[in-house]
N, C-alpha and C. Protein backbone atom coordinates (compact mmCIF):
# COMPACT_ATOMS: atom_id res chain seq x y z
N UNK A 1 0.85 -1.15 0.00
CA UNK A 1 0.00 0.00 0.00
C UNK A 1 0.90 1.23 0.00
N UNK A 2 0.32 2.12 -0.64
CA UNK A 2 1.65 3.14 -1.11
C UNK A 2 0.30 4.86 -0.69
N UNK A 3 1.10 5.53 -0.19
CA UNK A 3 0.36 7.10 0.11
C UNK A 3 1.07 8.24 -0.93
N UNK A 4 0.60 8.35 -2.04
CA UNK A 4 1.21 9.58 -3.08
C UNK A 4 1.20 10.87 -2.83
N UNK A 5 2.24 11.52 -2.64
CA UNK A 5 1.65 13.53 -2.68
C UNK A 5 1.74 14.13 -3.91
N UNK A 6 0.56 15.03 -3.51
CA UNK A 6 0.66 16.38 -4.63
C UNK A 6 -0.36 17.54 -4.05
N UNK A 7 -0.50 17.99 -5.24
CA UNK A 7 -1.02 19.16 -4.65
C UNK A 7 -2.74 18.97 -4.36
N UNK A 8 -3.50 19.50 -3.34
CA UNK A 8 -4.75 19.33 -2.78
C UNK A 8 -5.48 19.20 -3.74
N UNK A 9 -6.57 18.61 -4.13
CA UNK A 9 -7.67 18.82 -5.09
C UNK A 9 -7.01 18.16 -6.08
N UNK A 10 -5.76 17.98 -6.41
CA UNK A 10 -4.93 17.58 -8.21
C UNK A 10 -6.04 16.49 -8.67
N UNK A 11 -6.85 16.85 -9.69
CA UNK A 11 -6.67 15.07 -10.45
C UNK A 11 -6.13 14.91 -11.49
N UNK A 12 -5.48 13.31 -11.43
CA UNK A 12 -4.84 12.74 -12.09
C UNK A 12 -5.63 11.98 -13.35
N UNK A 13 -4.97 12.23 -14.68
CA UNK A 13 -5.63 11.52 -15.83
C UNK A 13 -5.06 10.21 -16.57
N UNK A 14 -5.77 9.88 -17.33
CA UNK A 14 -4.66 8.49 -18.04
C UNK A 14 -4.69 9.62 -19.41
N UNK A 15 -3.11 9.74 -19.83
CA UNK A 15 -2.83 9.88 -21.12
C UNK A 15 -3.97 9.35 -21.97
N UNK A 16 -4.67 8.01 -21.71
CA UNK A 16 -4.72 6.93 -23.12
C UNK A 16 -6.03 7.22 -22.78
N UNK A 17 -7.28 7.02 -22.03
CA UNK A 17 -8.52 7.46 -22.26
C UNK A 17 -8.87 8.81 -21.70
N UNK A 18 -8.24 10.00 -21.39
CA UNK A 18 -8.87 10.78 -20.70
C UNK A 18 -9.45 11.13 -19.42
N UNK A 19 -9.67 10.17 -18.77
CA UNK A 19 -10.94 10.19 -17.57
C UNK A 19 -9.57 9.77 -16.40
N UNK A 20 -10.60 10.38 -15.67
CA UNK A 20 -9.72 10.31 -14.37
C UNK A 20 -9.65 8.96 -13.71
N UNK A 21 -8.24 9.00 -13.27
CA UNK A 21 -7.61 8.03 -12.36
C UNK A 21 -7.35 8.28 -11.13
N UNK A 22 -7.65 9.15 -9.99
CA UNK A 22 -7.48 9.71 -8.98
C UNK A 22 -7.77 10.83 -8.88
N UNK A 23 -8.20 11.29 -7.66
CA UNK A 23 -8.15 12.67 -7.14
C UNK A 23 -7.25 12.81 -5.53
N UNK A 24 -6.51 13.66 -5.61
CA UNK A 24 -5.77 13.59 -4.24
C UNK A 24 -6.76 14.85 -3.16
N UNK A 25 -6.62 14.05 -1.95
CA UNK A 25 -7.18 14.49 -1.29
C UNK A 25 -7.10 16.20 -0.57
N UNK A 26 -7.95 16.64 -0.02
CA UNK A 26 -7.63 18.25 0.22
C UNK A 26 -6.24 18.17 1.39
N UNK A 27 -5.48 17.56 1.51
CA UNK A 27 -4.28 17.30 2.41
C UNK A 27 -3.13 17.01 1.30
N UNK A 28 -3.55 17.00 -0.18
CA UNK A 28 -2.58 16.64 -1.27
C UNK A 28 -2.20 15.14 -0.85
N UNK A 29 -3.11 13.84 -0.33
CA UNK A 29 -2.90 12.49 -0.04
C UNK A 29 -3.85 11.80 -1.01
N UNK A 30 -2.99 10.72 -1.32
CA UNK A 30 -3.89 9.52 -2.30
C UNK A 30 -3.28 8.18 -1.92
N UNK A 31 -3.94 7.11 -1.19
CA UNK A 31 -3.55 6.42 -0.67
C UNK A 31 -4.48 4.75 -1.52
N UNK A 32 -3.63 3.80 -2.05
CA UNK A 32 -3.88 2.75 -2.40
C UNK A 32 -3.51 2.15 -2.34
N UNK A 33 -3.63 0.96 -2.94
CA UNK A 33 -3.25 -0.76 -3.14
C UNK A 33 -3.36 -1.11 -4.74
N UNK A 34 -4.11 0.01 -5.08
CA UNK A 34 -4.22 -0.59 -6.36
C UNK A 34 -2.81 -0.57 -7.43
N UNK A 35 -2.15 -2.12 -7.49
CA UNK A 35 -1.09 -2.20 -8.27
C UNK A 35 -0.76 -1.28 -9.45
N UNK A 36 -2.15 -1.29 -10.39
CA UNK A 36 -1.54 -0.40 -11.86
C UNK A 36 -1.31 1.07 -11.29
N UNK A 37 -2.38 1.56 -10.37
CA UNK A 37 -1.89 2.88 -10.15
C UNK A 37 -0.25 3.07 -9.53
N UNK A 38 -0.44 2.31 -8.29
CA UNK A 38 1.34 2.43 -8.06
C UNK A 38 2.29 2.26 -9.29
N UNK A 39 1.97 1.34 -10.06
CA UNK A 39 3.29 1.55 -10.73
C UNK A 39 3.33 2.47 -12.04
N UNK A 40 2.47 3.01 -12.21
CA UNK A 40 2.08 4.05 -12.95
C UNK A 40 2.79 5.20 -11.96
N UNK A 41 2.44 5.72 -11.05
CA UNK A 41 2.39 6.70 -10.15
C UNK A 41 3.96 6.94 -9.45
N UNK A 42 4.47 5.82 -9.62
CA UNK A 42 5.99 5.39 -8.66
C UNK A 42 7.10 6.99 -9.05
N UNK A 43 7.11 7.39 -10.40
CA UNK A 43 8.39 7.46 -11.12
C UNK A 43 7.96 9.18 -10.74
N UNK A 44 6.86 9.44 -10.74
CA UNK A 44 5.83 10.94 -11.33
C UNK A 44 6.24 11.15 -9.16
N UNK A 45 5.23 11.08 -8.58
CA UNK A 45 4.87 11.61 -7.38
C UNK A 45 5.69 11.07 -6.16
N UNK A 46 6.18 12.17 -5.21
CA UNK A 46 6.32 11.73 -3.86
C UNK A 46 5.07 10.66 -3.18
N UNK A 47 6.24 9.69 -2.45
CA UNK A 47 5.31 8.71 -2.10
C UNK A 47 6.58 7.87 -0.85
N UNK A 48 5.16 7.36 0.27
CA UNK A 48 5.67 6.71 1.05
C UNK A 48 4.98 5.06 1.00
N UNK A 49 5.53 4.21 1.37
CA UNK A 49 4.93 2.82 1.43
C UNK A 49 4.91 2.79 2.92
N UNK A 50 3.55 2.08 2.65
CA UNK A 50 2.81 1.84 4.16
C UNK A 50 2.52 0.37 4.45
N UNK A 51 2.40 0.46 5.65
CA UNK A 51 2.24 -0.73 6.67
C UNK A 51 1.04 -1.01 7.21
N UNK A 52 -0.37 -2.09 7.02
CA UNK A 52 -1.00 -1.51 7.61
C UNK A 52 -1.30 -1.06 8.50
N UNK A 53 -0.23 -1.13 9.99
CA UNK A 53 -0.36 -0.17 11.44
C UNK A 53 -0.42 1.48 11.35
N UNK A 54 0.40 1.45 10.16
CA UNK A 54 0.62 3.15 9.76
C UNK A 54 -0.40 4.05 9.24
N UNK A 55 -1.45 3.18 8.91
CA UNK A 55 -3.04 3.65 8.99
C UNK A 55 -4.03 3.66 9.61
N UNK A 56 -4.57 5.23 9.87
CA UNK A 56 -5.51 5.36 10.73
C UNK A 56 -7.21 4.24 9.99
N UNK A 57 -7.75 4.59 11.30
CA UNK A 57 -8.92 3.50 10.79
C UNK A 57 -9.87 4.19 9.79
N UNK A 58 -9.95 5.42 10.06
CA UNK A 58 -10.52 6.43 9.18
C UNK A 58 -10.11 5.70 7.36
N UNK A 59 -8.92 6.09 7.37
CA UNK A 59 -8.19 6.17 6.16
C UNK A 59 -8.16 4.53 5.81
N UNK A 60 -7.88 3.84 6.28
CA UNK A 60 -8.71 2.11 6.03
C UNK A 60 -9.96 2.52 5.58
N UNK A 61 -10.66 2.67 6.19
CA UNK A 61 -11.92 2.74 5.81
C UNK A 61 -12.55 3.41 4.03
N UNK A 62 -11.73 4.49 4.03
CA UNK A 62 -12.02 5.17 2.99
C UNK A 62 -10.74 4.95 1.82
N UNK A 63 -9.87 4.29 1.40
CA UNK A 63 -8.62 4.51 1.21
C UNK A 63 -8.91 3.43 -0.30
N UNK A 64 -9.81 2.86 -0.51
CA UNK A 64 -10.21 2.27 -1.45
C UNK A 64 -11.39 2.67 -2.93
N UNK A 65 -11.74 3.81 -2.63
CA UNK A 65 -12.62 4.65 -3.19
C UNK A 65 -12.72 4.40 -4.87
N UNK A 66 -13.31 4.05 -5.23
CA UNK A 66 -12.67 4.14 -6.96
C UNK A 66 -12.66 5.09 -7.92
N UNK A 67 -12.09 5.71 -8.49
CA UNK A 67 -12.08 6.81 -8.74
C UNK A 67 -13.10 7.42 -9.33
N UNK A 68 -13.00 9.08 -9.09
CA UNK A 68 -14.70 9.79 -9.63
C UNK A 68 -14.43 10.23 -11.14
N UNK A 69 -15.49 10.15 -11.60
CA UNK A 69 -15.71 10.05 -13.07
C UNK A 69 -16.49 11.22 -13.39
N UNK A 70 -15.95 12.46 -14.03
CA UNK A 70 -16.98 13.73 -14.26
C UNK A 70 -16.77 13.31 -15.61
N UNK A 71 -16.88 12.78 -16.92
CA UNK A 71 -17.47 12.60 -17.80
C UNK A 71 -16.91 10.95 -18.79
N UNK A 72 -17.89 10.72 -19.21
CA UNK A 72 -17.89 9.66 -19.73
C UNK A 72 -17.29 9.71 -21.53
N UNK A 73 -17.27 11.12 -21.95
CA UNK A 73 -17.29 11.34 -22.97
C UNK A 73 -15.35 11.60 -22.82
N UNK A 74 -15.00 11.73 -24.16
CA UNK A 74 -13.49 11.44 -24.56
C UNK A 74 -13.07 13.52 -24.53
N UNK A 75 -13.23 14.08 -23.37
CA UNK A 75 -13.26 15.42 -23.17
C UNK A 75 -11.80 15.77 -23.27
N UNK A 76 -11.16 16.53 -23.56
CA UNK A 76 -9.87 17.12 -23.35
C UNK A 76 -9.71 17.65 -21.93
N UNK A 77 -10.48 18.50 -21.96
CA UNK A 77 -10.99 19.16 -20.35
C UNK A 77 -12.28 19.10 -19.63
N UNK A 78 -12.62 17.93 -18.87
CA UNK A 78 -13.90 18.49 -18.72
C UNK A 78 -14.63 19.62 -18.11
N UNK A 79 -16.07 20.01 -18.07
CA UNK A 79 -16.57 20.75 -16.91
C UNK A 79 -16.94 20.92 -16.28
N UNK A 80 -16.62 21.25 -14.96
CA UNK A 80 -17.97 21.19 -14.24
C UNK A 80 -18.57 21.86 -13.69
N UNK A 81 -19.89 22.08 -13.65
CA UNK A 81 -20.59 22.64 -13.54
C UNK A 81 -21.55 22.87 -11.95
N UNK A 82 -21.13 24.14 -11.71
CA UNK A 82 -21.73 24.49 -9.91
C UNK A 82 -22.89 24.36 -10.10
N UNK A 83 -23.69 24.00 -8.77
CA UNK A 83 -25.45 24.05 -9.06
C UNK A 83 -25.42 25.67 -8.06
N UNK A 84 -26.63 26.27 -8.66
CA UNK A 84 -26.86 27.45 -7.64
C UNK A 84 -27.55 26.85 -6.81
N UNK A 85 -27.46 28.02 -5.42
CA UNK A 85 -27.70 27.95 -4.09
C UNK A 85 -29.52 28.11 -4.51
N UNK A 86 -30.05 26.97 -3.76
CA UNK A 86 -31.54 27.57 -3.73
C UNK A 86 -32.13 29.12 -2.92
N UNK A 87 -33.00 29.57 -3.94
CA UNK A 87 -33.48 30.65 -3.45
C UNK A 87 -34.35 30.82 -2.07
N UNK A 88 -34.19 31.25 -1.32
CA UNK A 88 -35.55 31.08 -0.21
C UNK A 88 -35.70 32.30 -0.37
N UNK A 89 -37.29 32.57 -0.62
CA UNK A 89 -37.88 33.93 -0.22
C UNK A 89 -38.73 34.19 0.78
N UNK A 90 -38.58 35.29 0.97
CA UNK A 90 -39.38 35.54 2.48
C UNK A 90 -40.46 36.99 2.01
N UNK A 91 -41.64 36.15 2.84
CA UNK A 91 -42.65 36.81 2.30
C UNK A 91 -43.15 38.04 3.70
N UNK A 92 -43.97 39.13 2.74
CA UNK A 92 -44.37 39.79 3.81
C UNK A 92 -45.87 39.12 4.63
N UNK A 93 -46.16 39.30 5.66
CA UNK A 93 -47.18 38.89 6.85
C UNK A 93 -48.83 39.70 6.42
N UNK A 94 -48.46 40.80 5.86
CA UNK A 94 -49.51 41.83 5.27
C UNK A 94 -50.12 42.06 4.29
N UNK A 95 -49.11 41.47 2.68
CA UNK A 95 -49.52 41.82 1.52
C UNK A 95 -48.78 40.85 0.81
N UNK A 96 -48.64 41.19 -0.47
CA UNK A 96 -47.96 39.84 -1.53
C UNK A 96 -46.38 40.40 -1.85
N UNK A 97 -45.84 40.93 -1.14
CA UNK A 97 -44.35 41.61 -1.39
C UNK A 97 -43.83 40.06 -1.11
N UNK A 98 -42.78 39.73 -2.02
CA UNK A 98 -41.46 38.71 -1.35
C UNK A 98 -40.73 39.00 -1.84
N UNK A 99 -39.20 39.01 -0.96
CA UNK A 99 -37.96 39.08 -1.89
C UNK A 99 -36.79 37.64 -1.01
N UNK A 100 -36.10 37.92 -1.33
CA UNK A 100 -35.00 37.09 -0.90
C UNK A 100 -33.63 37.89 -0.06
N UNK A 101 -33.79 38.88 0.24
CA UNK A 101 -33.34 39.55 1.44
C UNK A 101 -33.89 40.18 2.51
N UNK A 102 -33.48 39.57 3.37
CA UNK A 102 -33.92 39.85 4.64
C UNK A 102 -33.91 41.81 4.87
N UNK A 103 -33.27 42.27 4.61
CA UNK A 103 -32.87 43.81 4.78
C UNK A 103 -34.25 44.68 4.01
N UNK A 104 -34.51 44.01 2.50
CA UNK A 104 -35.00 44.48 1.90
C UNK A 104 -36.67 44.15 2.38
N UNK A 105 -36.72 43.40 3.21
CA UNK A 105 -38.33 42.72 3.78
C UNK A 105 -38.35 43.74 5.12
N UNK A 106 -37.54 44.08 5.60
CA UNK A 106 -37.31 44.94 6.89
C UNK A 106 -38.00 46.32 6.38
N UNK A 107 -37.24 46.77 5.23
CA UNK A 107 -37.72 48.36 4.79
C UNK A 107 -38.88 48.31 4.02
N UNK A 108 -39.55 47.08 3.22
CA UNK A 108 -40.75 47.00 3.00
C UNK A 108 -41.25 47.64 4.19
N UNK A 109 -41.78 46.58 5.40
CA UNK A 109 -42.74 46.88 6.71
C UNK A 109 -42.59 48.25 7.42
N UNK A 110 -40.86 49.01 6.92
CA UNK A 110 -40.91 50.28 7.61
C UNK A 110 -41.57 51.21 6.34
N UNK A 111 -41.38 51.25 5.50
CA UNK A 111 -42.30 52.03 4.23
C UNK A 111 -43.51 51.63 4.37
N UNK A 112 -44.27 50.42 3.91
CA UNK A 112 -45.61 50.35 3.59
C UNK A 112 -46.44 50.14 4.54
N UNK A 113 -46.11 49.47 5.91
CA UNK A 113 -46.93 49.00 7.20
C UNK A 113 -46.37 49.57 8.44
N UNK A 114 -46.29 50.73 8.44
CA UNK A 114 -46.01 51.31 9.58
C UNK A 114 -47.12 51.64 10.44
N UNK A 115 -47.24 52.03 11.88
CA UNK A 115 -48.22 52.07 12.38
C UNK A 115 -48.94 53.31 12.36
N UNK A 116 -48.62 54.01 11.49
CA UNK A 116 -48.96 55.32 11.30
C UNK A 116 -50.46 55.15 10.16
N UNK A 117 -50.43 53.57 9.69
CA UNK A 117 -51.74 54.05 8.45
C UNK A 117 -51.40 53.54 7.61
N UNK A 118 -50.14 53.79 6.75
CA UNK A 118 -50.10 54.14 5.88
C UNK A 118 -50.14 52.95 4.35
């Protein structure tokens, strides 16, 4: 079992299909057993060989992962794509005003529903 460094987030590609073969972890760690990757990986990245005492149970646990796949298609680069944050709007108690800031629902009720009438 072999622990590779690089840099946090890096993923790693195969020359020959494109698609990823690893992602190193946000600590720049990638830790396996899997033979082709080590010896693929040996010549390229800092790396220590491990024992299994020298692993936490955490990292047993998770240290087998198979690698993530953002596209299936023969991409040069793939992309990916953020989802937006859902909207929550907040409605007024009085009338049909909603917005999605809190600040802006505040100066509604001091403009239109004040206790003056208005």
């Amino acid at each position: 079992m072999y622990r590779f460094y690089g840099a946090p987030l890096q993923s790693i590609t195969s020359k020959q299909t494109g698609r990823i073969l690893f992602v190193f972890d946000t600590k720049g760690e990638f830790i396996t057993d899997d033979e082709n990757i080590i010896r693929r990986c040996l010549g390229f990245f800092d790396n220590m060989k491990l024992e299994a005492k020298d692993i936490s149970k955490k990292e047993m646990k998770t240290y087998n992962i198979p690698p993530m796949v953002i596209s299936t298609k023969n991409e040069k680069k793939p992309i990916l794509e953020l989802s937006k944050p859902e909207v929550i709007l907040k409605h007024c108690k009085k009338c049909e005003f909603a917005t999605e800031n809190q600040g802006d629902l505040l100066a509604h009720y001091r403009e239109k529903h004040t206790k003056g009438g208005k």
